[in-house]
N, C-alpha and C. Protein backbone atom coordinates (compact mmCIF):
# COMPACT_ATOMS: atom_id res chain seq x y z
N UNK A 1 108.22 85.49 117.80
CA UNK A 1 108.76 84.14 117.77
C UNK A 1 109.04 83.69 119.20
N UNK A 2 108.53 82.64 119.44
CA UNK A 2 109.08 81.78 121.04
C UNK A 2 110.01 80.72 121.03
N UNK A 3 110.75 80.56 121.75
CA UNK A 3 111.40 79.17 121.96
C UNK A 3 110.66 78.59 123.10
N UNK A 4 111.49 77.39 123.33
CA UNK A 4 110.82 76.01 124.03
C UNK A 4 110.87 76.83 125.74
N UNK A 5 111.69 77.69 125.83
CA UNK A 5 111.48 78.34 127.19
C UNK A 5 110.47 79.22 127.46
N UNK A 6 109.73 80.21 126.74
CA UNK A 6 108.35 80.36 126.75
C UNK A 6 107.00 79.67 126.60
N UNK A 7 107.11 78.29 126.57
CA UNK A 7 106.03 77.84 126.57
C UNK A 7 105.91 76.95 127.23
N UNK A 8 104.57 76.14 127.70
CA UNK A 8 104.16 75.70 128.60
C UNK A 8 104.43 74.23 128.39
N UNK A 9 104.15 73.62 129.81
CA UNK A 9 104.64 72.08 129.82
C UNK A 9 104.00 71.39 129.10
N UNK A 10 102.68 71.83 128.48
CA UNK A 10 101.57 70.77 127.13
C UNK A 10 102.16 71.84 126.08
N UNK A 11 102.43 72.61 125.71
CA UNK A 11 102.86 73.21 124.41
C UNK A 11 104.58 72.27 124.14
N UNK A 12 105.39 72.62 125.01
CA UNK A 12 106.65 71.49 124.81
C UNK A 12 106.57 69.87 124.35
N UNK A 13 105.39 69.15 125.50
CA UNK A 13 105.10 68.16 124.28
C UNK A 13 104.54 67.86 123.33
N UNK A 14 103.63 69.06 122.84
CA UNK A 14 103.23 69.10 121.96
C UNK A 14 103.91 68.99 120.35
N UNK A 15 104.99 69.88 121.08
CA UNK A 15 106.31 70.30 119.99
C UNK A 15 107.21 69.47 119.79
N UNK A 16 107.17 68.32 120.65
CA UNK A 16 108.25 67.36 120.52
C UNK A 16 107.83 66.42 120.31
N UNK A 17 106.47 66.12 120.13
CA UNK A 17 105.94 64.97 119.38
C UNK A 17 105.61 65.60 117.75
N UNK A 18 105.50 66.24 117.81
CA UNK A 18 105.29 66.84 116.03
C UNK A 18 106.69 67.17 115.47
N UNK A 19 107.61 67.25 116.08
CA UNK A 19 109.22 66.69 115.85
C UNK A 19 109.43 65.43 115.85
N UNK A 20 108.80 64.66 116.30
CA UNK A 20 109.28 63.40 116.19
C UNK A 20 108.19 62.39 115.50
N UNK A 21 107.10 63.01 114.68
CA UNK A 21 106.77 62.79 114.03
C UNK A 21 107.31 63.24 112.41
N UNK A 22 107.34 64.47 112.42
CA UNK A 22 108.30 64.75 111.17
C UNK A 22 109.54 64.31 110.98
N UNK A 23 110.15 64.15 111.97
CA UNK A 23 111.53 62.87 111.72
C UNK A 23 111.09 61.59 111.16
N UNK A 24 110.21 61.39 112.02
CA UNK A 24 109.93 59.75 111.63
C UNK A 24 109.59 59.85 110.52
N UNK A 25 108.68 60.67 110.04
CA UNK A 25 107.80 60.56 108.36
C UNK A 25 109.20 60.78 107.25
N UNK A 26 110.14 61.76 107.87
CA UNK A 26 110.81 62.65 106.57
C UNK A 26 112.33 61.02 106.84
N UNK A 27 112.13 60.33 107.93
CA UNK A 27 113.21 58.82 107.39
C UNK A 27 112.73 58.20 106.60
N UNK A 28 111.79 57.91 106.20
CA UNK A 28 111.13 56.94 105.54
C UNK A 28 111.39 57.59 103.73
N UNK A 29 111.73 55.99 103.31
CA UNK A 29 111.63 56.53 101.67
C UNK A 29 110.55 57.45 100.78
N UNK A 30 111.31 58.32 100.12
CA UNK A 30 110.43 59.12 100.07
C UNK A 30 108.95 59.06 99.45
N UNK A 31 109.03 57.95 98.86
CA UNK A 31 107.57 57.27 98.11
C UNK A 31 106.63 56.57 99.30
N UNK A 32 107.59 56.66 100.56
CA UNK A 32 106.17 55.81 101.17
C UNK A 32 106.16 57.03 102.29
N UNK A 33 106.59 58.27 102.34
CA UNK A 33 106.32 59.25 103.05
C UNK A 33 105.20 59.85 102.98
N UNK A 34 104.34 60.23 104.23
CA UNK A 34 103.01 60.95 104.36
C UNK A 34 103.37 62.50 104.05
N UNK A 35 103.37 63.42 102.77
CA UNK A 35 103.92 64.92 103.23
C UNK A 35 103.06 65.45 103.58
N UNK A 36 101.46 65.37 103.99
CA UNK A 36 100.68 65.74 104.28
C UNK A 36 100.83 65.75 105.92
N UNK A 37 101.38 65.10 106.29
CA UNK A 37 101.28 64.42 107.46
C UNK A 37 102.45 65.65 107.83
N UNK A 38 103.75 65.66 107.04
CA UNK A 38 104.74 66.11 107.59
C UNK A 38 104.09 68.06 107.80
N UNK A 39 103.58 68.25 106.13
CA UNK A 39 102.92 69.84 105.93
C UNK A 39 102.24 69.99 107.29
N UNK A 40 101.41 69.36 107.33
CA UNK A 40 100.73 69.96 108.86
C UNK A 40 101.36 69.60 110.59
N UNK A 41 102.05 69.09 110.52
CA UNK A 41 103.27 69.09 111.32
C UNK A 41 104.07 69.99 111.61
N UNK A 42 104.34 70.74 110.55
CA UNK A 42 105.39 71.84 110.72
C UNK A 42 104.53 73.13 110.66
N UNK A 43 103.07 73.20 110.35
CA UNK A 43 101.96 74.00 110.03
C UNK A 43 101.80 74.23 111.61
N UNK A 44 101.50 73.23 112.29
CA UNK A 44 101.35 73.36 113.89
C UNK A 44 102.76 74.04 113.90
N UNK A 45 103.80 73.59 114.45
CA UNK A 45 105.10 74.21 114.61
C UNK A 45 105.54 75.30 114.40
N UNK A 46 104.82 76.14 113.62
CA UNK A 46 104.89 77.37 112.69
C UNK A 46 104.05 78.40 114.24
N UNK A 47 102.95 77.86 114.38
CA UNK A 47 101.33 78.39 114.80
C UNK A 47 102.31 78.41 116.38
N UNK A 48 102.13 77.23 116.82
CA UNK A 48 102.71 77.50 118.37
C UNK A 48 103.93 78.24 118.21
N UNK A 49 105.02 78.23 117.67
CA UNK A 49 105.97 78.88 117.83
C UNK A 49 105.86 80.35 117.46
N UNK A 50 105.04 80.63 117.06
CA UNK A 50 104.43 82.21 116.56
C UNK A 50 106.05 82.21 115.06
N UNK A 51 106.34 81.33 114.25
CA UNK A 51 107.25 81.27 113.50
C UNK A 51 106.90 82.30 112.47
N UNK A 52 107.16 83.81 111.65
CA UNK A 52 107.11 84.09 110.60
C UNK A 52 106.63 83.42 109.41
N UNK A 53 106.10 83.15 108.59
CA UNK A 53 105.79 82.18 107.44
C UNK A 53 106.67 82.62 105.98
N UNK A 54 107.22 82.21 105.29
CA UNK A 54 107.68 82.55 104.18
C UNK A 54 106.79 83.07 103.04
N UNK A 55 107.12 83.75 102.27
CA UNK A 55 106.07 84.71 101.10
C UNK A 55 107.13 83.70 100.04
N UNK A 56 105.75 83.47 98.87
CA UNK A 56 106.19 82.52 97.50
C UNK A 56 107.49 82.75 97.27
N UNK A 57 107.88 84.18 97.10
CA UNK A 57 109.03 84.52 96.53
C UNK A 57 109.86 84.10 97.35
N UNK A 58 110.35 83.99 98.98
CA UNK A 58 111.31 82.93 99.87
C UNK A 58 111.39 82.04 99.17
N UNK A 59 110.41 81.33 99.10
CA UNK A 59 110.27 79.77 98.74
C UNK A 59 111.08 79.63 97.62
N UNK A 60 110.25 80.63 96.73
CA UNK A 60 110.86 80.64 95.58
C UNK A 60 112.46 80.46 95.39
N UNK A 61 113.13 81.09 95.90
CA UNK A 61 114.39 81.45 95.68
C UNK A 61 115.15 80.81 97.08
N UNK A 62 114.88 80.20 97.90
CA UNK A 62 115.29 79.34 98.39
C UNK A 62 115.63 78.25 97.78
N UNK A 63 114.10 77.75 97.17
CA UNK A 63 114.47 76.41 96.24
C UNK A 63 115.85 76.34 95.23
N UNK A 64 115.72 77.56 94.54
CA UNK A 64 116.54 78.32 93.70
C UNK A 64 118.04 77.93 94.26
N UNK A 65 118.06 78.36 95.54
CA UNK A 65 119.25 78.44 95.55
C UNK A 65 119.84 76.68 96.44
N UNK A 66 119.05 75.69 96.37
CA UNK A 66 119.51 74.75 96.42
C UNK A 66 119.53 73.64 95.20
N UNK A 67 119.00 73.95 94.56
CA UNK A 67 119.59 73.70 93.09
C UNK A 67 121.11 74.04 92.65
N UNK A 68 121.01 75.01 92.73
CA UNK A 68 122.41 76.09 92.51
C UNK A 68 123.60 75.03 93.66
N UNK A 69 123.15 75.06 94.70
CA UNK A 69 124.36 74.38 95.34
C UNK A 69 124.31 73.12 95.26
N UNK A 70 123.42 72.23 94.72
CA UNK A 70 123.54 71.22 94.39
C UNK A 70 124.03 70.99 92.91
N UNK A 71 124.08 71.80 91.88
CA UNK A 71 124.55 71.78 90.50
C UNK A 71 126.50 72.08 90.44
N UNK A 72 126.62 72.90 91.49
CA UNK A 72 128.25 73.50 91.97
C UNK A 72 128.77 71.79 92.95
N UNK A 73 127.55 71.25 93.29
CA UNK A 73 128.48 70.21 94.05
C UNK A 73 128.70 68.86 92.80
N UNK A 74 127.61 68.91 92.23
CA UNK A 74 127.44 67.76 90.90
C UNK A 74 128.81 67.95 90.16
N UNK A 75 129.02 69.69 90.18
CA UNK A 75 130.13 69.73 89.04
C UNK A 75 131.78 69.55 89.26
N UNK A 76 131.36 69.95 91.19
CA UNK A 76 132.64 69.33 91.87
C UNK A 76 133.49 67.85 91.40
N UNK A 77 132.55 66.99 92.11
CA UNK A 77 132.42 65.60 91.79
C UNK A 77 132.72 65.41 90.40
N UNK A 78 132.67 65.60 89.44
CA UNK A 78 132.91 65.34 87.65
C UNK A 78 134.03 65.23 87.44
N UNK A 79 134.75 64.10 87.46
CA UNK A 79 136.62 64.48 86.20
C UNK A 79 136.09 65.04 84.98
């Protein structure tokens, strides 16, 4: 894995325009959002940063568990 201090002065803007492209895409309502646009955005981001990739089962149970904290906050909120 690298941070922004191992890499070079075209890899940094590289990285900070595909950040500020996935900001821009992921403000926008979510029906008029490109996720294609955003998927390969963070697909680069992944690649230059030498980032680990998640296996289904992460995903899996990541998702999992924001459900879960979103169902504990739903039930907060309830008289």
């Amino acid at each position: 894995m690298r941070n922004k201090n191992d890499l070079t002065a075209d890899e940094i803007k590289l990285v900070d325009r595909l950040e500020a492209i996935i900001y821009y895409e992921s403000a926008k309502p979510y029906t008029d959002m490109d996720d294609g646009l955003i998927t390969e955005c963070v697909d680069w981001l992944y690649e230059i940063l030498e980032l680990p990739r998640l296996t289904q089962e992460q995903i899996d149970e990541n998702i999992k568990k924001i459900f879960c904290e979103a169902e504990k906050r739903k039930k907060n909120t309830e008289f």
